[in-house]
N, C-alpha and C. Protein backbone atom coordinates (compact mmCIF):
# COMPACT_ATOMS: atom_id res chain seq x y z
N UNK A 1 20.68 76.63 145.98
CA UNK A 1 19.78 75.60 146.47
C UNK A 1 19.51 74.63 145.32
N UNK A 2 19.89 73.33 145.58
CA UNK A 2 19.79 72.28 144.55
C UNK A 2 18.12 71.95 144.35
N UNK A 3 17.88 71.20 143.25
CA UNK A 3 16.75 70.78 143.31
C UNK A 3 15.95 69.73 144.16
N UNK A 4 16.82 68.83 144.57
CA UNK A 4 16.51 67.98 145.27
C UNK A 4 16.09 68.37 146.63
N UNK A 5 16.74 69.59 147.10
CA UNK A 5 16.71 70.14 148.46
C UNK A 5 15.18 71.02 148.25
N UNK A 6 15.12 71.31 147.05
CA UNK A 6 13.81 72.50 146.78
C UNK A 6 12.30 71.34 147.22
N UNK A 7 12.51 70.13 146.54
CA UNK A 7 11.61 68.89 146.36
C UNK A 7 11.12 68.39 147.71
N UNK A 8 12.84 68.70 148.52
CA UNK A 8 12.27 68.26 150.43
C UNK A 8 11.88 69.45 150.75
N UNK A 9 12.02 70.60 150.68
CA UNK A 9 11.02 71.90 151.48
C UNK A 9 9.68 71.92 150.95
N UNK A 10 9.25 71.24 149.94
CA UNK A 10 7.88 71.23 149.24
C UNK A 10 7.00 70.34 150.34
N UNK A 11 8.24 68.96 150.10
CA UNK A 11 7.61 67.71 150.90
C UNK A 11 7.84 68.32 152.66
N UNK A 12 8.16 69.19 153.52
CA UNK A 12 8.09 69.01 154.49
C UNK A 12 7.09 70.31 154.77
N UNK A 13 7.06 71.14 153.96
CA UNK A 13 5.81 72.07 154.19
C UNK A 13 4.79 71.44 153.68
N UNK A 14 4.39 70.37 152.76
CA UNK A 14 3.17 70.13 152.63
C UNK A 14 2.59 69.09 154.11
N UNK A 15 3.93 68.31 154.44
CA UNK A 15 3.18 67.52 156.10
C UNK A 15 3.29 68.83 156.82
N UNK A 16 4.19 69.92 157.15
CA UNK A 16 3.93 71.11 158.09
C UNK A 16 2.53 71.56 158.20
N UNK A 17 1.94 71.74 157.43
CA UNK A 17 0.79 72.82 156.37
C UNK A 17 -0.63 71.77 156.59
N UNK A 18 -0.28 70.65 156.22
CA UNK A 18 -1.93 69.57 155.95
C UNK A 18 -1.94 68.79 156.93
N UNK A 19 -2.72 69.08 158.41
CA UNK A 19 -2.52 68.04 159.24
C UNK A 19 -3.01 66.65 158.92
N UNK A 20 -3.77 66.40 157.73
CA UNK A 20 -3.91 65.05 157.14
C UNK A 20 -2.55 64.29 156.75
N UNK A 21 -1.48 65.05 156.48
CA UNK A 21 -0.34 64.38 156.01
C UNK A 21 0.61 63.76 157.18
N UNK A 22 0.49 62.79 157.08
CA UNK A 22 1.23 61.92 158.24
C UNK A 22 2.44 61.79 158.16
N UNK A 23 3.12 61.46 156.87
CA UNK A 23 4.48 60.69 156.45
C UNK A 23 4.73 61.42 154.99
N UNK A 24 6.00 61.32 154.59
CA UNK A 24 6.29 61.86 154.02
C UNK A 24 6.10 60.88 152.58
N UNK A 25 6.21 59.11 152.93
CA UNK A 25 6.02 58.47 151.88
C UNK A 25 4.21 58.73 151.19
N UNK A 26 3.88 59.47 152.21
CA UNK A 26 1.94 59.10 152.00
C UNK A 26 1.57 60.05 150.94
N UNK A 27 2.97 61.40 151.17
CA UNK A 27 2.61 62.59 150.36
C UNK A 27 3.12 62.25 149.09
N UNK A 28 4.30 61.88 148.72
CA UNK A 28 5.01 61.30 147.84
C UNK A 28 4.35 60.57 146.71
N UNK A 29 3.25 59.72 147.76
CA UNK A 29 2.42 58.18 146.55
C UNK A 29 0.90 59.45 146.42
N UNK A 30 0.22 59.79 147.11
CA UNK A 30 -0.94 60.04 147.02
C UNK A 30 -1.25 61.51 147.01
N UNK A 31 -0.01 62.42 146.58
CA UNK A 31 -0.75 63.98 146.89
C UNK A 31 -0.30 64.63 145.95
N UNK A 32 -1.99 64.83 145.06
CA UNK A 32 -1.87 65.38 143.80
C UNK A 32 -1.16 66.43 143.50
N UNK A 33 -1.17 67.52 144.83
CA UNK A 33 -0.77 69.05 144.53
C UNK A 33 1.00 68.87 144.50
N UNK A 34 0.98 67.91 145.18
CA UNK A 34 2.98 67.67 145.42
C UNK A 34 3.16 67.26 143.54
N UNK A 35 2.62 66.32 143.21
CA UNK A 35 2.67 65.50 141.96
C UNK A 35 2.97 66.72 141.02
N UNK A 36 1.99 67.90 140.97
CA UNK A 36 1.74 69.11 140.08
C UNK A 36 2.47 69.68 139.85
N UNK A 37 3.11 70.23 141.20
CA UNK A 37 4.88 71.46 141.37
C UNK A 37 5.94 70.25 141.13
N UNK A 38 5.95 68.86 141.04
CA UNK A 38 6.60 68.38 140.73
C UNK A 38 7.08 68.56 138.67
N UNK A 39 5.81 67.93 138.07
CA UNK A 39 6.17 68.23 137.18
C UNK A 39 5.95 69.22 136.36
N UNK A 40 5.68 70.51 136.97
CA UNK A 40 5.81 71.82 136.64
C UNK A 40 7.19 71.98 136.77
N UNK A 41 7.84 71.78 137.39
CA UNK A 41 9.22 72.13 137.98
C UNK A 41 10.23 71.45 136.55
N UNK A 42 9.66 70.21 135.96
CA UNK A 42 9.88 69.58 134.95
C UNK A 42 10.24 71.10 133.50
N UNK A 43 8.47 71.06 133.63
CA UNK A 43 8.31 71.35 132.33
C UNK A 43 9.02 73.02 132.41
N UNK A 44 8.87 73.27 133.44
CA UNK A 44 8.88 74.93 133.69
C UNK A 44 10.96 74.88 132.86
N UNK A 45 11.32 73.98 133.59
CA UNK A 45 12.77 73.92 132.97
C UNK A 45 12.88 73.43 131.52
N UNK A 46 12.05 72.56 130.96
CA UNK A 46 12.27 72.75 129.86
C UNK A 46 11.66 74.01 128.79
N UNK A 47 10.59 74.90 129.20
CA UNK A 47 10.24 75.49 128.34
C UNK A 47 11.25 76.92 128.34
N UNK A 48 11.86 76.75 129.78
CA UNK A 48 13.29 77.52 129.68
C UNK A 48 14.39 77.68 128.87
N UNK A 49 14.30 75.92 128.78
CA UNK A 49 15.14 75.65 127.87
C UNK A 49 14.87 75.62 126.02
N UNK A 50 14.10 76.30 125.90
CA UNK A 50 13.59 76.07 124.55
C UNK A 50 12.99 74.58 124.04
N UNK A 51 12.88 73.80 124.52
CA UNK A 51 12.38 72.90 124.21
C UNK A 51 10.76 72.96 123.93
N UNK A 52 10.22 72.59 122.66
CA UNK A 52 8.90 72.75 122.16
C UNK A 52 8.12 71.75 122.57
N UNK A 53 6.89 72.33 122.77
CA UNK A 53 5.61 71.13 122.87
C UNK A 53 5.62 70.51 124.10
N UNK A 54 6.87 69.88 124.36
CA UNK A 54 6.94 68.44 125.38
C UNK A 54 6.48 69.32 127.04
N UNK A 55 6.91 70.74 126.79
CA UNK A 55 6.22 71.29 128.48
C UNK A 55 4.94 71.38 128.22
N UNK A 56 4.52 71.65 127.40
CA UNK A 56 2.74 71.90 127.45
C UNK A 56 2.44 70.19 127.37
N UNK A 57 2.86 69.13 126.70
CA UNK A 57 2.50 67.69 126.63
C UNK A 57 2.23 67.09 128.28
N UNK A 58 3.55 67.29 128.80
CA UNK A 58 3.56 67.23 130.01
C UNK A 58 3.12 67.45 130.99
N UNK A 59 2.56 68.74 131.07
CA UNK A 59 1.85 69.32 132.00
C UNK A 59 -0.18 69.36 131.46
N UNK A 60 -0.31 68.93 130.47
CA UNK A 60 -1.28 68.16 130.04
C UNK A 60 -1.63 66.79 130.49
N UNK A 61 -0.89 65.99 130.60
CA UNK A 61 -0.80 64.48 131.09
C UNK A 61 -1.39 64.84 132.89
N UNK A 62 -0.29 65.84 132.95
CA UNK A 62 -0.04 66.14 134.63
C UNK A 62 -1.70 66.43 134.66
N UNK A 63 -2.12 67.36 134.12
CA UNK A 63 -3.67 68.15 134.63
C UNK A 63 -4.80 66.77 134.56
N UNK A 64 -4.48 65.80 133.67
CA UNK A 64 -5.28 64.98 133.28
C UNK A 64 -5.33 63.99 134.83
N UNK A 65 -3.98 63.54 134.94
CA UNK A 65 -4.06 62.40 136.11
C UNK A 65 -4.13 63.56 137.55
N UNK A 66 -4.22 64.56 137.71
CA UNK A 66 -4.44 65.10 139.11
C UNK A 66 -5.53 66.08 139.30
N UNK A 67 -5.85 66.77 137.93
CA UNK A 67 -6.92 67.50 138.15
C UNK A 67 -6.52 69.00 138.60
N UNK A 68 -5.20 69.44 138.10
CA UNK A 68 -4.57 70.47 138.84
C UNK A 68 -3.65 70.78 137.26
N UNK A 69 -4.23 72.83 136.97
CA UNK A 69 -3.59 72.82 135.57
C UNK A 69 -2.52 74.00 135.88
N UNK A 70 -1.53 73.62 135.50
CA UNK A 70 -0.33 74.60 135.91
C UNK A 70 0.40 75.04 134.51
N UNK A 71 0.17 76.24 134.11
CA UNK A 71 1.26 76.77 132.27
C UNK A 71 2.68 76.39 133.04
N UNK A 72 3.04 75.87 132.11
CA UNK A 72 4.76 75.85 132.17
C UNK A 72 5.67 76.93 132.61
N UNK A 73 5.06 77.85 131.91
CA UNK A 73 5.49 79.72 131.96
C UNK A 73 5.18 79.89 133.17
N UNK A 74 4.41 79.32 134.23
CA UNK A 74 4.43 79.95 135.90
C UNK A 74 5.48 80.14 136.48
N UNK A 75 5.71 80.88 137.24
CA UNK A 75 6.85 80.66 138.11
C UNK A 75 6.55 80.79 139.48
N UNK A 76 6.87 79.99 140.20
CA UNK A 76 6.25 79.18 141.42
C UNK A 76 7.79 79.15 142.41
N UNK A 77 7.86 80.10 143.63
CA UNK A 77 8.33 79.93 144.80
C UNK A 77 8.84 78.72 145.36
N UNK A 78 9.05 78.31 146.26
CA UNK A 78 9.45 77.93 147.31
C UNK A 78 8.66 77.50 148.70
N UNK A 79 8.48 76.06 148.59
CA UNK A 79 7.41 75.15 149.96
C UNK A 79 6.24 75.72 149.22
N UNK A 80 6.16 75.77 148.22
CA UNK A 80 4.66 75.76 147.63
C UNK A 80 3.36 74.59 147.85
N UNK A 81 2.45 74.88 148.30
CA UNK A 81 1.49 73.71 148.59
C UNK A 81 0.16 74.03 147.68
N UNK A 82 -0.24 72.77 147.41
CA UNK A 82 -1.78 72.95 146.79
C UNK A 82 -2.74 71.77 147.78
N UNK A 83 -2.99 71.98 148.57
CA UNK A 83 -3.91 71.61 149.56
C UNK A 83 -5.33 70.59 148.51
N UNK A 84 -5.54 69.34 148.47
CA UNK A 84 -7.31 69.06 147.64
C UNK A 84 -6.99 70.01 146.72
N UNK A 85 -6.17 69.61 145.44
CA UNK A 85 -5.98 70.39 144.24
C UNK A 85 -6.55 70.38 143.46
N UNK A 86 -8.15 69.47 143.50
CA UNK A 86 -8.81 69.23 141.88
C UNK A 86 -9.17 70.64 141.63
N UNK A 87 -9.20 70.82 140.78
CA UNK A 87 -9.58 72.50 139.75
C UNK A 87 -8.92 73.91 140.01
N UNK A 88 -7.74 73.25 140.63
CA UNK A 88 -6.49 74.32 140.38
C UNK A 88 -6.46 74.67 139.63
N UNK A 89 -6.33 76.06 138.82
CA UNK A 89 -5.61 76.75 137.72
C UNK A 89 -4.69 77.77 137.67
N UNK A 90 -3.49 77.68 137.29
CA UNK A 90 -2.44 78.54 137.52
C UNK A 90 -1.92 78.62 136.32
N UNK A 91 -2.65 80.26 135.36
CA UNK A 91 -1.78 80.60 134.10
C UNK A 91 -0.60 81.08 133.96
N UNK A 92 -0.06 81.22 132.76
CA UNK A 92 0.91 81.26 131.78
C UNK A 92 1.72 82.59 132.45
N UNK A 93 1.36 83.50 133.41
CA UNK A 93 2.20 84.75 133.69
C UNK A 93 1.88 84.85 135.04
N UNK A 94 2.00 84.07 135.47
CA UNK A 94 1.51 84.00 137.23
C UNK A 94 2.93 83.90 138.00
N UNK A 95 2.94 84.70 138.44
CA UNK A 95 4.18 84.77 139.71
C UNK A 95 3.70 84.13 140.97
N UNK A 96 4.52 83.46 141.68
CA UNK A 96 4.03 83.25 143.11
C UNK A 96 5.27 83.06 143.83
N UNK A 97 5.18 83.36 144.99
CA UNK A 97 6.11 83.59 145.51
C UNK A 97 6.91 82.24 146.43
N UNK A 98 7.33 82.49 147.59
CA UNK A 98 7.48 81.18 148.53
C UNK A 98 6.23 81.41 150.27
N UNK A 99 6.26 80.18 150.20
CA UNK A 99 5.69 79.60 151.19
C UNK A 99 4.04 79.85 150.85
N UNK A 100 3.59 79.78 149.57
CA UNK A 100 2.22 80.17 149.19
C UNK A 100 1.08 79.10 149.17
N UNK A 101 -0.03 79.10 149.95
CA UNK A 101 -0.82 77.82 150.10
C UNK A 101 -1.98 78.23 149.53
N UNK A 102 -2.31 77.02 148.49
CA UNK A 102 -3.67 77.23 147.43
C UNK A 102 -4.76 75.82 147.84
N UNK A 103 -5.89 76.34 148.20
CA UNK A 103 -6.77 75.24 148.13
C UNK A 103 -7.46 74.78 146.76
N UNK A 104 -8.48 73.72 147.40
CA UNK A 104 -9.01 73.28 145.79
C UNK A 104 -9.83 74.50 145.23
N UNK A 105 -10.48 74.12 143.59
CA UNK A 105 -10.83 75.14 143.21
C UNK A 105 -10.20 76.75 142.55
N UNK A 106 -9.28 77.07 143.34
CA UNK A 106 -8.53 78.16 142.95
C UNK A 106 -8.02 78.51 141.84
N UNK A 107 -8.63 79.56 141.24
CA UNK A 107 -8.04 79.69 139.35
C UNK A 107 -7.13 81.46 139.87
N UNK A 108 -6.24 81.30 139.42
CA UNK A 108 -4.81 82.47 139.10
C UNK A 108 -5.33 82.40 137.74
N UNK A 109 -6.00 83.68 137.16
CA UNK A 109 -6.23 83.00 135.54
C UNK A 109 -6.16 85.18 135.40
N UNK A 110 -6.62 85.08 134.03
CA UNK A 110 -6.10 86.39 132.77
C UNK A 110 -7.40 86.77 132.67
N UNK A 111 -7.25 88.13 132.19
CA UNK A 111 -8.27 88.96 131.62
C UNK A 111 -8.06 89.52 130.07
N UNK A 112 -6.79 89.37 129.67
CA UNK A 112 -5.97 89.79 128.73
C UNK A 112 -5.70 88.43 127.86
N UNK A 113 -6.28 88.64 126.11
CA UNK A 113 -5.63 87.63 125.19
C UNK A 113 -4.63 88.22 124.51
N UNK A 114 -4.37 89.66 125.15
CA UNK A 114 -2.47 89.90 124.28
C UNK A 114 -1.85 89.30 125.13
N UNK A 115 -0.63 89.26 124.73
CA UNK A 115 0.96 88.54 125.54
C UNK A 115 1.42 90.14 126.43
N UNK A 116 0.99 90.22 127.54
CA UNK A 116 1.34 90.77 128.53
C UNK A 116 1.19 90.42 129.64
N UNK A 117 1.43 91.07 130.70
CA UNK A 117 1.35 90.48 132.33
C UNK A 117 -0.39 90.14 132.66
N UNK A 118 -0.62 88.72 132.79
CA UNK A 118 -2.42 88.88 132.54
C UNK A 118 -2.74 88.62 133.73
N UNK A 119 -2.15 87.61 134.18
CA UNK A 119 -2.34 87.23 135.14
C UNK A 119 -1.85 87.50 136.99
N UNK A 120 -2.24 86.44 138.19
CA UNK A 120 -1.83 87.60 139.46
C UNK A 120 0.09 87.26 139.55
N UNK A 121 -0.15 87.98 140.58
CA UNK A 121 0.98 87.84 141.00
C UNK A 121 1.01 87.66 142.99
N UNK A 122 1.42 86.55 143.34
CA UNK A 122 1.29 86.15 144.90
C UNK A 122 2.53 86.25 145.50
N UNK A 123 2.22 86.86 146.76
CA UNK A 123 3.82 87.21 146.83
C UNK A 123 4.47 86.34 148.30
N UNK A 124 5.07 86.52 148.92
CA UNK A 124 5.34 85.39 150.05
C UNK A 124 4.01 85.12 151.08
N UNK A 125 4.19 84.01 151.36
CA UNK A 125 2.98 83.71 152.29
C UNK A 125 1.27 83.96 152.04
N UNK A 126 0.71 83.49 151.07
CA UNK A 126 -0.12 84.22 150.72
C UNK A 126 -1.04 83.02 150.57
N UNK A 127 -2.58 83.00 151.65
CA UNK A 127 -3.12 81.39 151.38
C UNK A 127 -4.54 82.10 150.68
N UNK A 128 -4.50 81.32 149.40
CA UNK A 128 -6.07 81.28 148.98
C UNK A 128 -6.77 80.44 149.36
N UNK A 129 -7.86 80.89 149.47
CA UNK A 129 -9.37 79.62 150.04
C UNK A 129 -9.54 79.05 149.24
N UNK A 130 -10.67 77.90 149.11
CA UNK A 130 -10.73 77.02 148.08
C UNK A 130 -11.96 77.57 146.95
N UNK A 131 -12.17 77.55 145.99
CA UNK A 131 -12.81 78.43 144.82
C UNK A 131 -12.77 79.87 144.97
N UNK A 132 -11.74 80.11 145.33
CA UNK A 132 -11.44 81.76 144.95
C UNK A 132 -10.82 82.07 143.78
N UNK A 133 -11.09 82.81 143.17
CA UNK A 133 -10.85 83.26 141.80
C UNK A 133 -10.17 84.50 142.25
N UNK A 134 -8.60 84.75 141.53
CA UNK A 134 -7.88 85.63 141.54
C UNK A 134 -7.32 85.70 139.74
N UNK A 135 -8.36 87.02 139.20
CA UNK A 135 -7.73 87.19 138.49
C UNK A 135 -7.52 88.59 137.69
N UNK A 136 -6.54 88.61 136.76
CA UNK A 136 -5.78 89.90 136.29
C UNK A 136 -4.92 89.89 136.32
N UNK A 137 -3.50 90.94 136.13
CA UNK A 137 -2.23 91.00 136.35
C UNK A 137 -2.27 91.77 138.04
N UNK A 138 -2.92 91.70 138.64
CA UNK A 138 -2.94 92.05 139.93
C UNK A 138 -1.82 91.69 140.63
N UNK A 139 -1.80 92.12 141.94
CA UNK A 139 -0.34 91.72 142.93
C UNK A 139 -1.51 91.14 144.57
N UNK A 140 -0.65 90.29 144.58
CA UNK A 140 -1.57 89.98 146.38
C UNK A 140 -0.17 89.94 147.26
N UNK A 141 -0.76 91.27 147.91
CA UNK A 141 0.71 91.72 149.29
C UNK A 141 0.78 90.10 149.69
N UNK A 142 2.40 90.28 150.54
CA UNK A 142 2.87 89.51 151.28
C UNK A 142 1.78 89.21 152.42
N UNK A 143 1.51 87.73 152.90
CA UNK A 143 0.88 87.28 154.29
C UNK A 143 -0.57 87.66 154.16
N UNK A 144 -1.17 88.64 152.74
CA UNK A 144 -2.71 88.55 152.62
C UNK A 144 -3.31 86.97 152.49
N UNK A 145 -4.21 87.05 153.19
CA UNK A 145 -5.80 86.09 153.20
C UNK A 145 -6.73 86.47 151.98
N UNK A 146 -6.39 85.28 151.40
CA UNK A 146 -7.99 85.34 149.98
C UNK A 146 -9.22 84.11 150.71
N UNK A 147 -10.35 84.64 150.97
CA UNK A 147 -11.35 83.65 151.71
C UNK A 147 -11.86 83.19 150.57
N UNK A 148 -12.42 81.93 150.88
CA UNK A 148 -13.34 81.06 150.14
C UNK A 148 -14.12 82.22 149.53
N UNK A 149 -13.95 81.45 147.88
CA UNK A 149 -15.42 81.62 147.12
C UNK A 149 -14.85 83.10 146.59
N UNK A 150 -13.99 83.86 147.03
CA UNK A 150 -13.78 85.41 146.91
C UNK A 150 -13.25 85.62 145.45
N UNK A 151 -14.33 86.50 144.62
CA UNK A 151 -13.05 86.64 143.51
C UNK A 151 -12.40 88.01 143.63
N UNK A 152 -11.31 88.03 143.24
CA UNK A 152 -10.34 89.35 143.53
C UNK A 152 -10.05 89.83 142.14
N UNK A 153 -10.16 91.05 141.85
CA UNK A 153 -10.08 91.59 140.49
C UNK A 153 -8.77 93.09 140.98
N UNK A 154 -8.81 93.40 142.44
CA UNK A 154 -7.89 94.39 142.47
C UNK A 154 -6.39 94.52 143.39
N UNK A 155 -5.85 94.75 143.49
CA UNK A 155 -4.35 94.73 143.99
C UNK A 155 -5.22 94.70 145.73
N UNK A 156 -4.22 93.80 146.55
CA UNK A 156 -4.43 93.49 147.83
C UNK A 156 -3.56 93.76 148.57
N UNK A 157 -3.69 94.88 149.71
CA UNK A 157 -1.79 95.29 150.22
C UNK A 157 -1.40 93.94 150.95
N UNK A 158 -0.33 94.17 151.68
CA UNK A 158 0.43 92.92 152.49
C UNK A 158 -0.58 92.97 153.77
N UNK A 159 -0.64 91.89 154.08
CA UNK A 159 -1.28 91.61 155.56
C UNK A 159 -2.39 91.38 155.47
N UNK A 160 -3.22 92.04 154.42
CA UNK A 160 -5.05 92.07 154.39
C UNK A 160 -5.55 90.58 154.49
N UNK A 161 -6.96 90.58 154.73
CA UNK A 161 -7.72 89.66 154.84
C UNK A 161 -8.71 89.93 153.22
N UNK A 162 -9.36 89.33 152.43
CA UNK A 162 -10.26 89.50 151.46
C UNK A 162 -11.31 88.42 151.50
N UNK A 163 -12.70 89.04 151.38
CA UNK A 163 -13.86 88.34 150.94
C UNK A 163 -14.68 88.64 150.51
N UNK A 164 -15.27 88.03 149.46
CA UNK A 164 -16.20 88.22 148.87
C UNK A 164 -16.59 88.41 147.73
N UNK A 165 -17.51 88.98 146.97
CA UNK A 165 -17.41 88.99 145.55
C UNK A 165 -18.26 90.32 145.31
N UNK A 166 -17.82 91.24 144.06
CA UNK A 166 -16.21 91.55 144.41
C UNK A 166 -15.58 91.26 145.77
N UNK A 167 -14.44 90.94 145.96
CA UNK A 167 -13.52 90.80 147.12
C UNK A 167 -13.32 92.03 147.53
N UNK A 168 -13.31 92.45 148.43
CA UNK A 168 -13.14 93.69 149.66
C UNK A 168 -12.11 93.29 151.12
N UNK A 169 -11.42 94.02 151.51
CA UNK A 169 -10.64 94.13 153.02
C UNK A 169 -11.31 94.08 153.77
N UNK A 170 -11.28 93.07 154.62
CA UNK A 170 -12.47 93.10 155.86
C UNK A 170 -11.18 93.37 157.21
């Protein structure tokens, strides 16, 4: 799968996904969360590539003009959406899978300042609410629900629903 083809499944799940999105040029000029996996997708390849500084520069610029902070080191799925992305955060060891929808607010963030797995891990289909806090090296099953406001500190099987704080299976 080329990149260009990866760029149209982003752009046609984000009009699928946001019934605000009308056109595909509207998402293109005005939608921060598209803008974000865009140049994550950038930097994520260059810090692959050994290239120093310029992915963290980049994705600095990026957090500045959208309000949405993504580590280079993420690795991010397939028709990924960030729905009203201001205060996204998605660290440095975060897995996510495909077809994963994040509202505003949402921090994927660490509990851990060694270099190990700190952060979650999201696995297909998996929508967070908007200020839910998911964090740890945790796993969130396939097709689980994270509700608004919920922070999640423990592994979530596939299918569950979560709310609350602590977050619990309802």
């Amino acid at each position: 799968m080329g990149l260009l083809h990866e760029i149209r499944e982003d752009l046609r799940a984000t009009i699928d996904r946001d019934p605000a999105a009308q056109r595909a040029i509207e998402v293109i000029l005005f939608y921060p969360g598209f803008h974000a996996r865009l140049a994550h997708r950038a930097a994520h390849a260059m810090l692959n590539a050994g290239v120093p500084l310029l992915p963290r520069g980049l994705m600095f610029v990026t957090r500045f003009l959208t309000g949405i902070e993504i580590h280079p080191g993420a690795q991010i799925g397939s028709r990924f959406v960030i729905d009203h992305g201001m205060g996204v955060v998605i660290g440095e060891t975060t897995e996510i899978g495909d077809d994963v929808m994040l509202y505003q607010g949402v921090t994927l963030g660490g509990t851990s300042t060694r270099r190990i797995k700190r952060h979650p891990t999201l696995r297909n289909r998996v929508t967070v609410g908007a200020g839910a806090k998911v964090i740890g090296g945790i796993e969130i099953g396939e097709n689980a629900r994270i509700g608004a406001g919920s922070v999640v500190v423990t592994n979530v099987p596939p299918n569950a629903t979560v709310i609350g704080v602590p977050g619990h299976i309802v």
